[in-house]
Protein backbone atom coordinates (compact mmCIF):
# COMPACT_ATOMS: atom_id res chain seq x y z
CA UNK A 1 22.41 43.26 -153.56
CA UNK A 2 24.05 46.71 -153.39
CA UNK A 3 26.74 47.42 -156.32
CA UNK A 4 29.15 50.30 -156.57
CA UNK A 5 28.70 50.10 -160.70
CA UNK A 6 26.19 48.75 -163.04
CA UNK A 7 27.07 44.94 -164.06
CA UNK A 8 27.80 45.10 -167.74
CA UNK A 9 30.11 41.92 -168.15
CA UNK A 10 32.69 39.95 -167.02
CA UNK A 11 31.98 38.83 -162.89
CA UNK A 12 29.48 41.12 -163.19
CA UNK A 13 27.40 39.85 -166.18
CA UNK A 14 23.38 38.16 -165.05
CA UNK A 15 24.41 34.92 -165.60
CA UNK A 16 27.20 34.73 -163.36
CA UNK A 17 25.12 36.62 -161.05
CA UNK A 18 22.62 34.29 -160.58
CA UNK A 19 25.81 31.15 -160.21
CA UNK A 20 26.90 33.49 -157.13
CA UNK A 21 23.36 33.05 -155.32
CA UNK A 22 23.50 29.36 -156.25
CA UNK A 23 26.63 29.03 -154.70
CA UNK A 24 25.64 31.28 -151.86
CA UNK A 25 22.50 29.01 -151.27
CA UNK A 26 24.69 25.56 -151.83
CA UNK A 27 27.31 26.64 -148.95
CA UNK A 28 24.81 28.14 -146.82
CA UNK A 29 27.06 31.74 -147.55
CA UNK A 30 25.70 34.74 -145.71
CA UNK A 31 27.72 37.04 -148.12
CA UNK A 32 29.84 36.98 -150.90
CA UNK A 33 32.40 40.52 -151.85
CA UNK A 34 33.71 40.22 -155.43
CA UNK A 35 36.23 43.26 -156.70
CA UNK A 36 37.30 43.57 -160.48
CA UNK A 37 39.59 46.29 -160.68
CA UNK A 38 37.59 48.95 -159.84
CA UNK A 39 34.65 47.62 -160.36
CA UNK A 40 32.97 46.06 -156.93
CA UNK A 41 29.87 43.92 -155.87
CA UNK A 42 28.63 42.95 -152.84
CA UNK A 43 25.81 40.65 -151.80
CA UNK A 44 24.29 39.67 -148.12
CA UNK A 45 21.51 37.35 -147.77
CA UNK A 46 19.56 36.31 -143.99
CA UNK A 47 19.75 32.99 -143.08
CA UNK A 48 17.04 31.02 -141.48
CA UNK A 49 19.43 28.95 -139.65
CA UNK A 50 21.33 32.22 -137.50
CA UNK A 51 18.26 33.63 -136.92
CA UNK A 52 16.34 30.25 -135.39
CA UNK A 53 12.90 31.61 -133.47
CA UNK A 54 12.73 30.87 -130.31
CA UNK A 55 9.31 29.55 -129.21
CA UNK A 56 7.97 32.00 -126.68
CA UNK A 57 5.55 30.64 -123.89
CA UNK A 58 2.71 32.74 -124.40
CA UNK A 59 1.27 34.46 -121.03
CA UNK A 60 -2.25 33.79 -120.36
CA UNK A 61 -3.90 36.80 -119.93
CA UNK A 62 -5.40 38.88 -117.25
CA UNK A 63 -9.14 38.10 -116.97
CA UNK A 64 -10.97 40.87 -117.93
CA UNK A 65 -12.98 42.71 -115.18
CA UNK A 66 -16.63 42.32 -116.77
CA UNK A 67 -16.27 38.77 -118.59
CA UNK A 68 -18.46 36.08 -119.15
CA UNK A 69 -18.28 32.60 -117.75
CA UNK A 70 -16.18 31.39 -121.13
CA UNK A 71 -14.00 33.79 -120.85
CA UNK A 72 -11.69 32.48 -118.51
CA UNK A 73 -11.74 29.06 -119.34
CA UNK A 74 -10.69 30.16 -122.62
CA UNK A 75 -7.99 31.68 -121.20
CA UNK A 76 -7.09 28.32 -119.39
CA UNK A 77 -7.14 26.87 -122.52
CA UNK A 78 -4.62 28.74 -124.39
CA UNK A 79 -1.99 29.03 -121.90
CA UNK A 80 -0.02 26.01 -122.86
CA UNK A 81 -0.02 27.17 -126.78
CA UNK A 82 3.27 28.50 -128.08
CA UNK A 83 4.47 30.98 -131.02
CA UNK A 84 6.51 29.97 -134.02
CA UNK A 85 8.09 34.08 -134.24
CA UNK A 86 9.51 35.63 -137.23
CA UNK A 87 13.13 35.51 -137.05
CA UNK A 88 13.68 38.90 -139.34
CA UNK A 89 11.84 41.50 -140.97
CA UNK A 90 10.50 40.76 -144.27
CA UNK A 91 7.82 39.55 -146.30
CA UNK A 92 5.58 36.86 -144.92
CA UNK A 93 4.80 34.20 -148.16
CA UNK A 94 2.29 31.54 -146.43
CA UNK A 95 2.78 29.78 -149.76
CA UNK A 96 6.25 28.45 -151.80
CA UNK A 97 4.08 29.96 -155.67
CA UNK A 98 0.82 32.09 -155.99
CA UNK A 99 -0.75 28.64 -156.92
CA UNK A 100 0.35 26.03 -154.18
CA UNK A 101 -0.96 24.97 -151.40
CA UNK A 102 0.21 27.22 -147.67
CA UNK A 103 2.83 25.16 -146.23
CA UNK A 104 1.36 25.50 -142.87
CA UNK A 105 -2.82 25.35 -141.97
CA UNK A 106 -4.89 25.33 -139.14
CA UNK A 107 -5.23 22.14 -137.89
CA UNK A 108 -1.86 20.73 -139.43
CA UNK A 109 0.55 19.08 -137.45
CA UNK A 110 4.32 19.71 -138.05
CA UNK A 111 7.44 18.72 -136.97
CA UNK A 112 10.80 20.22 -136.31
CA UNK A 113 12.02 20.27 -139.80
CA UNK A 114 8.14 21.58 -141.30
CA UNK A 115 8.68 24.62 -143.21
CA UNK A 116 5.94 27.40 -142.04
CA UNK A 117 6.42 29.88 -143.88
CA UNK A 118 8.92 31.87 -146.43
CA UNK A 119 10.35 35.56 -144.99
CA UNK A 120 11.74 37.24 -148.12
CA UNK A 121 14.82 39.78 -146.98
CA UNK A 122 16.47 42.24 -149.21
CA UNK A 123 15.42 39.66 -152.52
CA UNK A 124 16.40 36.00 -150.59
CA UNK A 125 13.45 33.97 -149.36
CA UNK A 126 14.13 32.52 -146.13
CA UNK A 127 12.30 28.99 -145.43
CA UNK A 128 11.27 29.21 -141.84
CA UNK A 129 11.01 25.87 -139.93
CA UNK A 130 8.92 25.25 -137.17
CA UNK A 131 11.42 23.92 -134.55
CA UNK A 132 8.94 21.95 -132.69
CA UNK A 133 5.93 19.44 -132.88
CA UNK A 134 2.77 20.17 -132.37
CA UNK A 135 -0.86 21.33 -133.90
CA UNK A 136 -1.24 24.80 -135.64
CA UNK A 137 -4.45 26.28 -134.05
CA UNK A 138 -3.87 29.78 -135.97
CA UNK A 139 -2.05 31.63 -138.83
CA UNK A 140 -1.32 35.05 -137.25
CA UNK A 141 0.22 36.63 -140.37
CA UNK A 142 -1.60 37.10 -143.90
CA UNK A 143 0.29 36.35 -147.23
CA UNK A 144 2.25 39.27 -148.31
CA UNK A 145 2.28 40.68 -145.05
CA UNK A 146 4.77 42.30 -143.78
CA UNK A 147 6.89 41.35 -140.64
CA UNK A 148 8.85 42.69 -137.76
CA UNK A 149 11.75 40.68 -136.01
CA UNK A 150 10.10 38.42 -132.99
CA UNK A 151 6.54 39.03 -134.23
CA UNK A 152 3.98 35.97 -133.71
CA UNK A 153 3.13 34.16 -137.14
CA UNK A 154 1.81 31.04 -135.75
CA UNK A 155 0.09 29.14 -132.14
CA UNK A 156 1.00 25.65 -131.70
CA UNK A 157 -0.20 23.24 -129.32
CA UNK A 158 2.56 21.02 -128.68
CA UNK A 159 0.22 18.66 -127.08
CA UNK A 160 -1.26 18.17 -130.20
């Protein structure tokens, strides 16, 4: 939230504050611009939904020259995996509270609508869906990390 003045009443009081984000979060609002006389407020939020990932293939890579005999079959292996990318910089929250469960483990299998992950941006946390089915085989980002824009946070096997 970025304000021109402190909030001491009125639009601006806490309470009405925290109505705005509601509403915000009810009507899927990416910002809301209130002015009171002088007095003006602004607040953005991300959302999850304009800022879908895309799943990436993932190249296999290049052998390397002195390898062992595993070594390229486990390239073979992982070529058909895919990334679930962040979508925005932020704060990577494997978790929905300090005490739960992650939403997404190795071994899990999720669908479309499976929420991964939260990315918190400037104070709004951002559920991030997985957008396709498969078999997390690893959790590339640590809780409380933080993330770039396109970065890999999960492989998925969509075989799986």
């Amino acid at each position: 939230m970025a304000k021109s003045e402190p909030a001491t009443g009125g639009v601006f009081d806490l309470d009405r504050l925290r109505q705005l984000i509601e509403l915000m979060k009810e009507h899927e609002l990416s910002e809301i611009d209130l002015r009171e006389g002088e007095k003006q407020i602004q607040m953005k939020r991300g959302s999850a939904v304009a800022y879908a990932p895309a799943p990436m293939p993932v190249a296999a890579a290049p052998a390397p020259v002195a390898s062992s005999a595993a070594a390229p079959s486990a390239a073979a292996e992982d070529s058909h995996l895919v990334t679930i990318n962040s979508p925005m910089v932020g704060t990577f929250y494997a978790k929905p509270k300090p005490d739960s469960e992650n939403f997404a483990k190795v071994g899990d299998h999720i669908g479309e609508e499976s929420v991964v992950c939260i990315i918190e941006a400037m104070k709004v946390f951002n559920e991030i869906k997985a957008e396709m089915t498969g078999k997390i085989v690893a959790v590339l980002a640590k809780n409380e990390d933080p993330v770039e824009y396109g970065q890999p946070l999960f492989k998925v096997d969509p075989r799986g």
